[in-house]
N, C-alpha and C. Protein backbone atom coordinates (compact mmCIF):
# COMPACT_ATOMS: atom_id res chain seq x y z
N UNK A 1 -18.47 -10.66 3.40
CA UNK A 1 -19.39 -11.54 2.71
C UNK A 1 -20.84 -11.07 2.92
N UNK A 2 -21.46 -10.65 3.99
CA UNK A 2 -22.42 -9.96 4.49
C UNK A 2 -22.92 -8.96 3.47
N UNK A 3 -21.82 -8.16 3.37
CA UNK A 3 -21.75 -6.83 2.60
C UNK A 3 -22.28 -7.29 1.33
N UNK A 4 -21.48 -7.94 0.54
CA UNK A 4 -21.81 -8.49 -0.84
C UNK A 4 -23.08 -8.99 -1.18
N UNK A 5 -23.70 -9.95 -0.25
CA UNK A 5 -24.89 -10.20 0.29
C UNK A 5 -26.33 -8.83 0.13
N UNK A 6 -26.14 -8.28 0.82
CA UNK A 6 -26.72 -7.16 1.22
C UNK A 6 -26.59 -6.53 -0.20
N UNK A 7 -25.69 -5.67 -1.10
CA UNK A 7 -25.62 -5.53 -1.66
C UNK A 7 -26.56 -5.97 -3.24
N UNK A 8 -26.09 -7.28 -3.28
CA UNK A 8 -27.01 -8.35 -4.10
C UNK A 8 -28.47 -7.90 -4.21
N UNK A 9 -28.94 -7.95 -3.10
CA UNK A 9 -30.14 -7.84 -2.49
C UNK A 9 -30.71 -6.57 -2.98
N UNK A 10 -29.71 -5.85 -2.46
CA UNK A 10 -30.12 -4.76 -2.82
C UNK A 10 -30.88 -4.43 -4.36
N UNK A 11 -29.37 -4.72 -5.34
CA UNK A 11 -29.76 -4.09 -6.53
C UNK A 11 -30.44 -5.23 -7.33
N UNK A 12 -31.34 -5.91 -6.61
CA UNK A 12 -31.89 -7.26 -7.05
C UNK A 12 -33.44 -6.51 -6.78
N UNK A 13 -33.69 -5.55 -5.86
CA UNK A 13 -34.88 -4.86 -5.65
C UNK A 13 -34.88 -3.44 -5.90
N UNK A 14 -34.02 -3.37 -6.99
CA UNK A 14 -33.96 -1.64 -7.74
C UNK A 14 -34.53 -2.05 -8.87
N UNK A 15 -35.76 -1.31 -8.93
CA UNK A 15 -36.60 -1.46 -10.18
C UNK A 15 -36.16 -0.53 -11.63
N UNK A 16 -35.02 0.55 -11.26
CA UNK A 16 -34.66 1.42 -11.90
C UNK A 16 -33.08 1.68 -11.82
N UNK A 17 -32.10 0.99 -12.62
CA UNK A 17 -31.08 0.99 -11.94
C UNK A 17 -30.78 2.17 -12.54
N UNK A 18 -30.81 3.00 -13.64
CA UNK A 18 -30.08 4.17 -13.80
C UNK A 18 -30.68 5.60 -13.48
N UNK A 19 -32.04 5.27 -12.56
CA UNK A 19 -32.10 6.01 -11.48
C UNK A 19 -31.52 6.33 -10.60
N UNK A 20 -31.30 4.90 -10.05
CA UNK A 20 -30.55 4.61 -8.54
C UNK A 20 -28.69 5.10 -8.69
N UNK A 21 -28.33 5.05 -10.20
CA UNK A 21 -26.58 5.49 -10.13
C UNK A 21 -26.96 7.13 -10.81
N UNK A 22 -27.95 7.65 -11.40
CA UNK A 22 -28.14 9.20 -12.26
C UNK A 22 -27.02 10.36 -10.95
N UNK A 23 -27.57 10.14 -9.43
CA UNK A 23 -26.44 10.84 -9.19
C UNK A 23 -25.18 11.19 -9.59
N UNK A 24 -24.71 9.70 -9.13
CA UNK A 24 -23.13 9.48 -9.13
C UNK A 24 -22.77 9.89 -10.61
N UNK A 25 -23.47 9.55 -11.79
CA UNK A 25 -22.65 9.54 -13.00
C UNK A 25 -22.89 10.68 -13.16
N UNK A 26 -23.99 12.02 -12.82
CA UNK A 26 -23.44 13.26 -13.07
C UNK A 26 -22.62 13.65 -12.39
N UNK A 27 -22.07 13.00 -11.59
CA UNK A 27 -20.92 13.90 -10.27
C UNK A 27 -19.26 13.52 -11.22
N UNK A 28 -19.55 12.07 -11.43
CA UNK A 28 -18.21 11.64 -12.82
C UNK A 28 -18.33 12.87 -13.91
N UNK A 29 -18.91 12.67 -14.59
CA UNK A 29 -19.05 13.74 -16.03
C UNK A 29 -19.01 15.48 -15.01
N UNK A 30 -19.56 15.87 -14.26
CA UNK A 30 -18.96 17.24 -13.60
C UNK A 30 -17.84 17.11 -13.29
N UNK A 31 -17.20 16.10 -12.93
CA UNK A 31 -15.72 16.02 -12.39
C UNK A 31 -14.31 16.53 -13.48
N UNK A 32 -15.16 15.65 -14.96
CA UNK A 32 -14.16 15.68 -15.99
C UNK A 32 -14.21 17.20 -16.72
N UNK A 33 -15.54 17.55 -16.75
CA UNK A 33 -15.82 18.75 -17.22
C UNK A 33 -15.42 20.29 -16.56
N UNK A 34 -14.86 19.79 -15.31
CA UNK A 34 -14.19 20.62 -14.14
C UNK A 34 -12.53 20.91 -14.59
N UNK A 35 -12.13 19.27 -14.94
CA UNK A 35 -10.61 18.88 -15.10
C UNK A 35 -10.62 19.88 -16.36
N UNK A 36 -11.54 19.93 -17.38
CA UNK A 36 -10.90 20.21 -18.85
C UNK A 36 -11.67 22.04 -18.87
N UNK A 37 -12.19 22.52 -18.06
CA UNK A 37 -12.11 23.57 -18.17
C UNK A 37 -12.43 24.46 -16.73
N UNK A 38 -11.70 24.56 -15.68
CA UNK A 38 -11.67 24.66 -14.54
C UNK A 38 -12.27 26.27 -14.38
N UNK A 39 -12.35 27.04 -15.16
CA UNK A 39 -12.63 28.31 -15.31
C UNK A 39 -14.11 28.39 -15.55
N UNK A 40 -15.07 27.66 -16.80
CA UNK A 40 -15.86 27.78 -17.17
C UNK A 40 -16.03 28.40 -17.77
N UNK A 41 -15.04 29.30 -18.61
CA UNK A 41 -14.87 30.04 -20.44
C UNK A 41 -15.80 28.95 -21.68
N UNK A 42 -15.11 28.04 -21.63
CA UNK A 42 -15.74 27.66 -22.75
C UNK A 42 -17.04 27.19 -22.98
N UNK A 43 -17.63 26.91 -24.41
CA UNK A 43 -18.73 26.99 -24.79
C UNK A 43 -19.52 25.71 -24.23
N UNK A 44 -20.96 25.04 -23.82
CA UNK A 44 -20.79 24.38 -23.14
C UNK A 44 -20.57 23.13 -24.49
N UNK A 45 -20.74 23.31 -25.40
CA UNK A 45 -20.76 21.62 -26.36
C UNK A 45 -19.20 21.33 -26.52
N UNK A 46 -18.55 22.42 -26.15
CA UNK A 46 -16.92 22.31 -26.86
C UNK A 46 -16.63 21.23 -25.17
N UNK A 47 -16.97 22.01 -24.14
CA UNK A 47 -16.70 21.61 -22.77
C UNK A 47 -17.44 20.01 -22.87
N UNK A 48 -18.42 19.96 -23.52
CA UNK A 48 -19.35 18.61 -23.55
C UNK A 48 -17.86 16.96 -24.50
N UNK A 49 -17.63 18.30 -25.29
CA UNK A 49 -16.59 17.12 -26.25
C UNK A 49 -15.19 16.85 -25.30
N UNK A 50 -14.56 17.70 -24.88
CA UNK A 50 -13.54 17.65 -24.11
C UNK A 50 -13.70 16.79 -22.67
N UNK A 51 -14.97 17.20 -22.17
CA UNK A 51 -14.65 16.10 -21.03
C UNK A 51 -14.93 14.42 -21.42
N UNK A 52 -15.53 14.48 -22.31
CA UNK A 52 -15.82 12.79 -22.92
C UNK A 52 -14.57 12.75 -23.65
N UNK A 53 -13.68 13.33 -24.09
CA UNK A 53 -12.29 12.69 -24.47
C UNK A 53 -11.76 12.69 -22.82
N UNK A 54 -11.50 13.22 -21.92
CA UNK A 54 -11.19 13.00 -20.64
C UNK A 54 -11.40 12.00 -20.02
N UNK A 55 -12.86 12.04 -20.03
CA UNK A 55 -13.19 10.38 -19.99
C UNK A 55 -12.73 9.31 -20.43
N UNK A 56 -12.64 9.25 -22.02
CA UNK A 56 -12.32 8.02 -22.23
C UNK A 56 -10.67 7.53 -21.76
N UNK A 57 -9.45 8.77 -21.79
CA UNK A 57 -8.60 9.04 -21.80
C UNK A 57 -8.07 8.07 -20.32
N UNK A 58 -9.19 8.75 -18.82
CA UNK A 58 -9.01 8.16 -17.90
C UNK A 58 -9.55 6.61 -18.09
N UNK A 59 -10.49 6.21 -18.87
CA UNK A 59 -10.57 4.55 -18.22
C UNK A 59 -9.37 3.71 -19.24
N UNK A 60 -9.38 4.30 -20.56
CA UNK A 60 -8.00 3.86 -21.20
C UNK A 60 -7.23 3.64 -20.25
N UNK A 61 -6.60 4.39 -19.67
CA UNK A 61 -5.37 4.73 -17.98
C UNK A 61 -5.90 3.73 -17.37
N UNK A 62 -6.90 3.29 -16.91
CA UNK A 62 -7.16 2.21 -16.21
C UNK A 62 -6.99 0.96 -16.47
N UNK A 63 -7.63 0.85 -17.97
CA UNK A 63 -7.18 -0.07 -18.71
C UNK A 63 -5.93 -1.01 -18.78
N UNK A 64 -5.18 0.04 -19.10
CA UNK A 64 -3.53 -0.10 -19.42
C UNK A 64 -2.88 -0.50 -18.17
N UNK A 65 -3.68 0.34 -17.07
CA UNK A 65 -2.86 -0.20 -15.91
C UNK A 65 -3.35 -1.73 -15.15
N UNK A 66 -4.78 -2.25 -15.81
CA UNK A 66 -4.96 -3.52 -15.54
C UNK A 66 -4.18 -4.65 -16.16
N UNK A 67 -4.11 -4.39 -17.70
CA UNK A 67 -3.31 -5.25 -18.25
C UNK A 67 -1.69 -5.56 -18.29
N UNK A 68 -1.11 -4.09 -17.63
CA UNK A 68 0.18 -4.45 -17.44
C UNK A 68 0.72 -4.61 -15.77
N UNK A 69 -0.61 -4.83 -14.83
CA UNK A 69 -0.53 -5.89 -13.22
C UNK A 69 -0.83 -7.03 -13.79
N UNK A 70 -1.88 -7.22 -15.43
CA UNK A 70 -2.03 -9.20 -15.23
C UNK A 70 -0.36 -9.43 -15.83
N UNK A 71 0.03 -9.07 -16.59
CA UNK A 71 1.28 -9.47 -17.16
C UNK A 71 2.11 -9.40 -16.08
N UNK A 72 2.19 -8.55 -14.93
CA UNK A 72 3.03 -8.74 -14.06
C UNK A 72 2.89 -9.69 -13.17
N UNK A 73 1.81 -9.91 -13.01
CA UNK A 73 1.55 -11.60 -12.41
C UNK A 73 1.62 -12.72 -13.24
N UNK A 74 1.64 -12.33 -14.29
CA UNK A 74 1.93 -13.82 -14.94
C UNK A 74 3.47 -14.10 -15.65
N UNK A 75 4.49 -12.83 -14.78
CA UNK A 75 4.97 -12.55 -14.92
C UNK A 75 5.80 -12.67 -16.37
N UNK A 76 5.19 -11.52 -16.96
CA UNK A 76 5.50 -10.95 -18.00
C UNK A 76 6.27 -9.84 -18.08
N UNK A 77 6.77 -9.27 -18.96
CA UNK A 77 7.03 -7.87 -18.82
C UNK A 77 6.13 -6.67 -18.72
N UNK A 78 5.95 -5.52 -18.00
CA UNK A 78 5.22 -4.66 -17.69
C UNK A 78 5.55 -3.87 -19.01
């Protein structure tokens, strides 16, 4: 609870929030752009299109796997 707290606080006194995440989300987008061309052959806009289908591909996957744990708790079929 502390944590959450603290937290709050925190990004309650970030005057710039997509300063404060610009790291992390280039380390996501290098990650995908790693997955879809691990060599570094291709061109970089082709590599630019491929990892944003990667992207979307993985939170889809996430997606899918949220909605078929609520159905399994409300017990539905998966």
């Amino acid at each position: 609870m502390r944590g959450q707290i603290a937290v709050h606080e925190s990004w309650a006194r970030t005057p710039d929030r997509a300063a404060r995440t610009e790291k992390a989300r280039k380390a996501a987008l290098d990650r995908f752009e790693r997955q879809v061309d691990p060599d570094g052959t291709l061109p970089p806009a082709e590599r630019a299109k491929r990892a944003e289908n990667a992207r979307k591909a993985y939170f889809s996957r996430l997606a899918l796997k949220s909605a078929q744990a609520r159905r399994a708790r409300k017990g539905g079929a998966a």
